[in-house]
Protein backbone atom coordinates (compact mmCIF):
# COMPACT_ATOMS: atom_id res chain seq x y z
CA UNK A 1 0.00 0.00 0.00
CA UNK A 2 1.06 3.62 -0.80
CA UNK A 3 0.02 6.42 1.29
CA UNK A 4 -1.46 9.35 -0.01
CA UNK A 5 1.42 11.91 0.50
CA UNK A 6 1.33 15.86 -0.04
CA UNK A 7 3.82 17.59 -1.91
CA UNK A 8 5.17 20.52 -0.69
CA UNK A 9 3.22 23.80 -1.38
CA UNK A 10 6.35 26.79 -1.51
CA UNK A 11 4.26 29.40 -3.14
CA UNK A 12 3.70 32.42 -1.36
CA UNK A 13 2.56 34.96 -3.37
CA UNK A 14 -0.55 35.13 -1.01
CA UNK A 15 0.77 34.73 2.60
CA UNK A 16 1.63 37.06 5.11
CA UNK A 17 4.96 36.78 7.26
CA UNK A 18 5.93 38.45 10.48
CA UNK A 19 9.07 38.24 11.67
CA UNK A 20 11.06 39.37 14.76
CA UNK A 21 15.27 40.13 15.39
CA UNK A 22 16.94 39.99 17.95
CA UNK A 23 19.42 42.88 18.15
CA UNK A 24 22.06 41.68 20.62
CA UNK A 25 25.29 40.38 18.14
CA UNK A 26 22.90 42.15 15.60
CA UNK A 27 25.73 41.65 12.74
CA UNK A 28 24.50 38.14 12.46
CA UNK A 29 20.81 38.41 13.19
CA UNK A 30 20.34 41.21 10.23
CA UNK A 31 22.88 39.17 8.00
CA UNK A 32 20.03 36.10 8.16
CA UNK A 33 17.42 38.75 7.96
CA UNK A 34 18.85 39.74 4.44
CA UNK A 35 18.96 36.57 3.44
CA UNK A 36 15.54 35.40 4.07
CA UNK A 37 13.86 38.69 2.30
CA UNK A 38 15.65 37.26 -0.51
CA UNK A 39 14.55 33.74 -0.66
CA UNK A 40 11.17 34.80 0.37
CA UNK A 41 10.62 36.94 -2.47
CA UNK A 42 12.32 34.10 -4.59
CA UNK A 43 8.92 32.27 -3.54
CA UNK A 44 6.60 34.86 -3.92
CA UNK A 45 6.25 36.70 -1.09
CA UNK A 46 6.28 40.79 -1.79
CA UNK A 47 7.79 42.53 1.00
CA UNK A 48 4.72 44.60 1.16
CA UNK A 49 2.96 41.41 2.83
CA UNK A 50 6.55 41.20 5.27
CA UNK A 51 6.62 43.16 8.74
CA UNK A 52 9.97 42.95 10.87
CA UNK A 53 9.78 44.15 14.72
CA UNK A 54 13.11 44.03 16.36
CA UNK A 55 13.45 43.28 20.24
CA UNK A 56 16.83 43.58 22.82
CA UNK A 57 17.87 39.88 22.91
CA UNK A 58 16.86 36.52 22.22
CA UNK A 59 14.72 36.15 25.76
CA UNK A 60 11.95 38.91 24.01
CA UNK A 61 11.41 37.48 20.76
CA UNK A 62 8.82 34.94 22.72
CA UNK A 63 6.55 38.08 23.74
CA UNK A 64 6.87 39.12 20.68
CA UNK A 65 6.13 36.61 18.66
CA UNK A 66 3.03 35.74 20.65
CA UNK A 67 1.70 39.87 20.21
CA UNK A 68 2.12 39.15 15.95
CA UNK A 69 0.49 36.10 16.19
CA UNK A 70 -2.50 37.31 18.55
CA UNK A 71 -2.94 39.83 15.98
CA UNK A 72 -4.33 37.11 13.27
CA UNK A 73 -2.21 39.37 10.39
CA UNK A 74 0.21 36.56 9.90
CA UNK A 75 -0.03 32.54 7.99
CA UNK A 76 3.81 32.64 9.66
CA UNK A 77 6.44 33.91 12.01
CA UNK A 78 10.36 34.11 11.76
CA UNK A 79 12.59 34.35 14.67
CA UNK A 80 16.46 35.67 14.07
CA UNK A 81 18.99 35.69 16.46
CA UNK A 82 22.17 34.62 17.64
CA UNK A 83 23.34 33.13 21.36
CA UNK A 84 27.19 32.94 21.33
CA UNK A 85 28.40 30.46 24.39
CA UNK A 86 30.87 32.91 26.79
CA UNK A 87 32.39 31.77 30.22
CA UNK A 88 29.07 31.47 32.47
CA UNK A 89 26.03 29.71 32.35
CA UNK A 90 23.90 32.60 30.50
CA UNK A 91 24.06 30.90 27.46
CA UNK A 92 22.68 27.54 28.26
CA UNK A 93 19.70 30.06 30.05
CA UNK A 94 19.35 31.99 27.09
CA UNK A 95 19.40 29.08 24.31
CA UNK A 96 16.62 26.94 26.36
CA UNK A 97 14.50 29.61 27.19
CA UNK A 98 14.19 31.28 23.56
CA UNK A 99 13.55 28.08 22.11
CA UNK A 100 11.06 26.89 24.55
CA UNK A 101 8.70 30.25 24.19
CA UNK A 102 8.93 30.16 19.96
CA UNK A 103 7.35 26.70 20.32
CA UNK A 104 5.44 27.47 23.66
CA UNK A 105 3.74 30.45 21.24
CA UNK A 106 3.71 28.24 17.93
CA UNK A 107 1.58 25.38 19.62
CA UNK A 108 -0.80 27.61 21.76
CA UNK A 109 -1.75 30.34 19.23
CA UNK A 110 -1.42 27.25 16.38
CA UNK A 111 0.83 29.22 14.22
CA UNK A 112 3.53 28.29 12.33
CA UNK A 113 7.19 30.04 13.28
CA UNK A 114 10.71 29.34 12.19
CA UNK A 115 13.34 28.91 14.71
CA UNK A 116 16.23 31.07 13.22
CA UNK A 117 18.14 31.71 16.34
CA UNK A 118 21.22 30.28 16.06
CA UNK A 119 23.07 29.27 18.94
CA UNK A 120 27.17 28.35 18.52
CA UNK A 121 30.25 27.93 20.18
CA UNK A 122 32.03 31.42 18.42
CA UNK A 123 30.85 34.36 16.21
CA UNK A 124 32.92 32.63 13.71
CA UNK A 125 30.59 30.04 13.74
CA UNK A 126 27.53 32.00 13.70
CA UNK A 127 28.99 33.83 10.33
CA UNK A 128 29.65 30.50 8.57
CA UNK A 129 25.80 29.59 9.38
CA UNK A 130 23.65 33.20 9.20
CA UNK A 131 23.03 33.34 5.46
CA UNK A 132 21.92 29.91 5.09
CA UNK A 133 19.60 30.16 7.96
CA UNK A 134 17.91 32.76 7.02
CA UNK A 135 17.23 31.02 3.77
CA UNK A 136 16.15 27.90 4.99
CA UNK A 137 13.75 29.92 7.74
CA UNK A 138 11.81 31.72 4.91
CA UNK A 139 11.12 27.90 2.89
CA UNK A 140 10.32 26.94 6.45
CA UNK A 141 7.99 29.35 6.42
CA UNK A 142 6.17 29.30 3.64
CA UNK A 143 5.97 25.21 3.37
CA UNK A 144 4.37 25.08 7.01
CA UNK A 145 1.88 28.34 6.34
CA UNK A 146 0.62 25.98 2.96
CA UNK A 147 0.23 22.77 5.01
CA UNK A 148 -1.60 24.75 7.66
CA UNK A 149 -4.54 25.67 5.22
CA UNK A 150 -4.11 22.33 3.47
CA UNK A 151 -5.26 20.62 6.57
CA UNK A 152 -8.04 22.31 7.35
CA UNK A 153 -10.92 20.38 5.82
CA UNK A 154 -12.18 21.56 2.59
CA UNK A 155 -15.22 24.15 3.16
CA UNK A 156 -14.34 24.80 6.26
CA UNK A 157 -12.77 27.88 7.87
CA UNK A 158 -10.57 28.09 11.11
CA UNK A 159 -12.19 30.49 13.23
CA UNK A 160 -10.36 31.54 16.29
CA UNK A 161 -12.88 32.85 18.24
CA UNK A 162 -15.21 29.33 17.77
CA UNK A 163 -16.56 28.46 21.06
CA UNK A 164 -15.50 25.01 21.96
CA UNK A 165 -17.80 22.15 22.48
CA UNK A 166 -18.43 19.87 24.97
CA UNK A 167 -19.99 16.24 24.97
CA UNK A 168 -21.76 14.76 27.91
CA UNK A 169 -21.79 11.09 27.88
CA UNK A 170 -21.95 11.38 24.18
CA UNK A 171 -25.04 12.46 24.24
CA UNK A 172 -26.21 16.25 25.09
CA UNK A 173 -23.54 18.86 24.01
CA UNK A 174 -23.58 22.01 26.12
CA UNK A 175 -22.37 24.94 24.33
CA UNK A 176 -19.05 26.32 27.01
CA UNK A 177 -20.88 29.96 26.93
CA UNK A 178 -24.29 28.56 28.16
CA UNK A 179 -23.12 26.34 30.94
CA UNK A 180 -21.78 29.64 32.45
CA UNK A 181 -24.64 31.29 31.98
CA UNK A 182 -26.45 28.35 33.59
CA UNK A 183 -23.86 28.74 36.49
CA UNK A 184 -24.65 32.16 36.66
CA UNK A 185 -28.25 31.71 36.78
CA UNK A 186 -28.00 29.46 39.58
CA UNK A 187 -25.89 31.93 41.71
CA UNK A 188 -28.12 34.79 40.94
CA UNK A 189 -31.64 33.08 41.66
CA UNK A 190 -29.82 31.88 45.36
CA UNK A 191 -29.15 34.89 45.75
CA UNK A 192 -32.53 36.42 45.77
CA UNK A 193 -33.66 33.56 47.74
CA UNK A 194 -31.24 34.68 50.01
CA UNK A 195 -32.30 38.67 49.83
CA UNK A 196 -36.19 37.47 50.25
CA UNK A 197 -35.48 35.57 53.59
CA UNK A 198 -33.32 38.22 54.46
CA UNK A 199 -36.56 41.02 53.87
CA UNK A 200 -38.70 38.55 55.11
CA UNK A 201 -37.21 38.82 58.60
CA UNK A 202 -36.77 42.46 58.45
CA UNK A 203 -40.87 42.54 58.12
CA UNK A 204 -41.23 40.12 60.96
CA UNK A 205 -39.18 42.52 62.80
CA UNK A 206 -41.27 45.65 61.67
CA UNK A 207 -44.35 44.17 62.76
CA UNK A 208 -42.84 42.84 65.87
CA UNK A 209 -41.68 46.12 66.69
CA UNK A 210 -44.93 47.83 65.47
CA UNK A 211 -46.95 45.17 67.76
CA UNK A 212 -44.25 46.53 70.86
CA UNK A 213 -45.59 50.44 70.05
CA UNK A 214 -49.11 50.08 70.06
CA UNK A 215 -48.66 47.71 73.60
CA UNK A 216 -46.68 50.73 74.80
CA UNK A 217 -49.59 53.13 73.57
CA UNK A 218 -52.00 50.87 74.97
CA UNK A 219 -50.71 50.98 78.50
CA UNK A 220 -50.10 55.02 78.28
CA UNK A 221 -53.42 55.57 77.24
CA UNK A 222 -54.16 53.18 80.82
CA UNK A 223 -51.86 55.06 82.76
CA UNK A 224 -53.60 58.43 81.45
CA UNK A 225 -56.75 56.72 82.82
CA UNK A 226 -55.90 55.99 86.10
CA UNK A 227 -55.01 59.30 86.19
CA UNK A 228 -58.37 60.82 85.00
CA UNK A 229 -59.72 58.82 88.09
CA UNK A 230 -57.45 59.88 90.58
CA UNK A 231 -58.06 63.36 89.45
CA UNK A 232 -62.02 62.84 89.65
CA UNK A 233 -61.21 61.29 93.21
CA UNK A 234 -59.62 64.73 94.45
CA UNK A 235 -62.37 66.67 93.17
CA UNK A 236 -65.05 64.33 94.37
CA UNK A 237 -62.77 64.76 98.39
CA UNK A 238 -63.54 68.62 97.87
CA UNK A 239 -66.62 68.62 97.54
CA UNK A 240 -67.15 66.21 100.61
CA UNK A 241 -64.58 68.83 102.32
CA UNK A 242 -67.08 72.07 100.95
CA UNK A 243 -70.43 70.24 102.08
CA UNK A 244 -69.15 69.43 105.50
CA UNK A 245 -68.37 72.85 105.89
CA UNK A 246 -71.25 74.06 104.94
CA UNK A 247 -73.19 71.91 107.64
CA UNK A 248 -71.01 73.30 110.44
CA UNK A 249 -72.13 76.77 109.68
């Protein structure tokens, strides 16, 4: 059996390419730069549809890299730079960790980006290899931006902002949006369970406290009773007082 196997697509008269430089040992970085433009317009590519952004050192081409490919301009990226070993440990730091965030950005944001940061023993060595790099970066580039529509089934578009799916059981699919609405919905309706128990007790209260003043204004209206009749008592004593008097005379 032969597999079905796809040629190589290297024309790109119709792509976009971003690419970012490293300007530390800048000599060698624009030296693959130059060569690159070249090849890339070899395949197609005007440099109207090319955009170069430069950064200090190899360590900020990651943040970079991952702005231009945020900004859905590009079909692919290009990294140049160049990590020459000295006495300490730097280098090793600096070779991992630019490497690691081009791919960290090319998986995540599922773009493609050539890895044109070279990393040698001398500058001597980084000479000898600079033009060819840059060459080999822009074919790079252009292959993997073809292959990347190629994939995509026919008819269909990638759309980065497509809400993902999910599957219950293989059965019901939830669309991600709406089960956080759901989750919402739930929060928000306990909460005004919570707010109507909550101004359910304040009336109990109310009337509580409403039943307490009219028992208070109960018993002063009794108290301004018993008063009346102690008031009628004294009057009714004087006139006792007056009649007896009157008797005596």
């Amino acid at each position: 059996m032969k597999p079905y196997t796809m040629e190589p697509d290297r024309n790109g008269e119709d792509l976009y390419i971003g690419i970012a430089l490293s300007r530390f040992n800048e000599e060698i970085a624009y030296a693959e730069l130059e060569a690159c433009l070249d090849e890339l317009e070899s395949l197609g590519v005007d440099e109207s549809q090319v955009m170069v952004v430069t950064v200090p050192g190899s360590l900020e081409l990651g943040i970079a890299l991952q702005q231009m490919a945020m900004s859905y301009e590009f079909d692919a990226l290009i990294a140049f730079g160049a990590v020459v070993r000295g006495d300490t440990y730097h280098f090793d730091v600096v070779a991992n960790e630019s490497a690691s965030a081009i791919s960290k950005v090319s998986l995540e944001m599922n773009i493609p980006i050539a890895n044109g940061v070279l990393t040698v023993e001398s500058a001597d060595q980084a000479h000898q290899r600079a033009e060819e790099k840059g060459r080999d970066c822009a074919v790079v580039a252009v292959e993997l931006a073809n292959l990347m529509v190629a994939l995509v089934p026919e008819g269909e578009d990638i759309d980065e902002d497509e809400d993902f799916e999910y599957f219950v059981d293989g059965e019901d699919d939830m669309d991600y949006d709406d089960e956080e609405e759901f989750e919402l919905d739930e929060d928000e309706d306990d909460f005004e369970d919570e707010d109507e128990d909550f101004d359910d007790e304040d009336d109990e209260e109310d009337e509580d406290d409403f039943e307490d003043e009219d028992d208070d204004s109960d018993d002063s209206d009794d108290s301004d009773d018993e008063e009346d009749d102690d008031d009628d008592d004294f009057e009714d004593d004087d006139d006792d007082g007056d009649d007896e008097e009157d008797r005596r005379k």
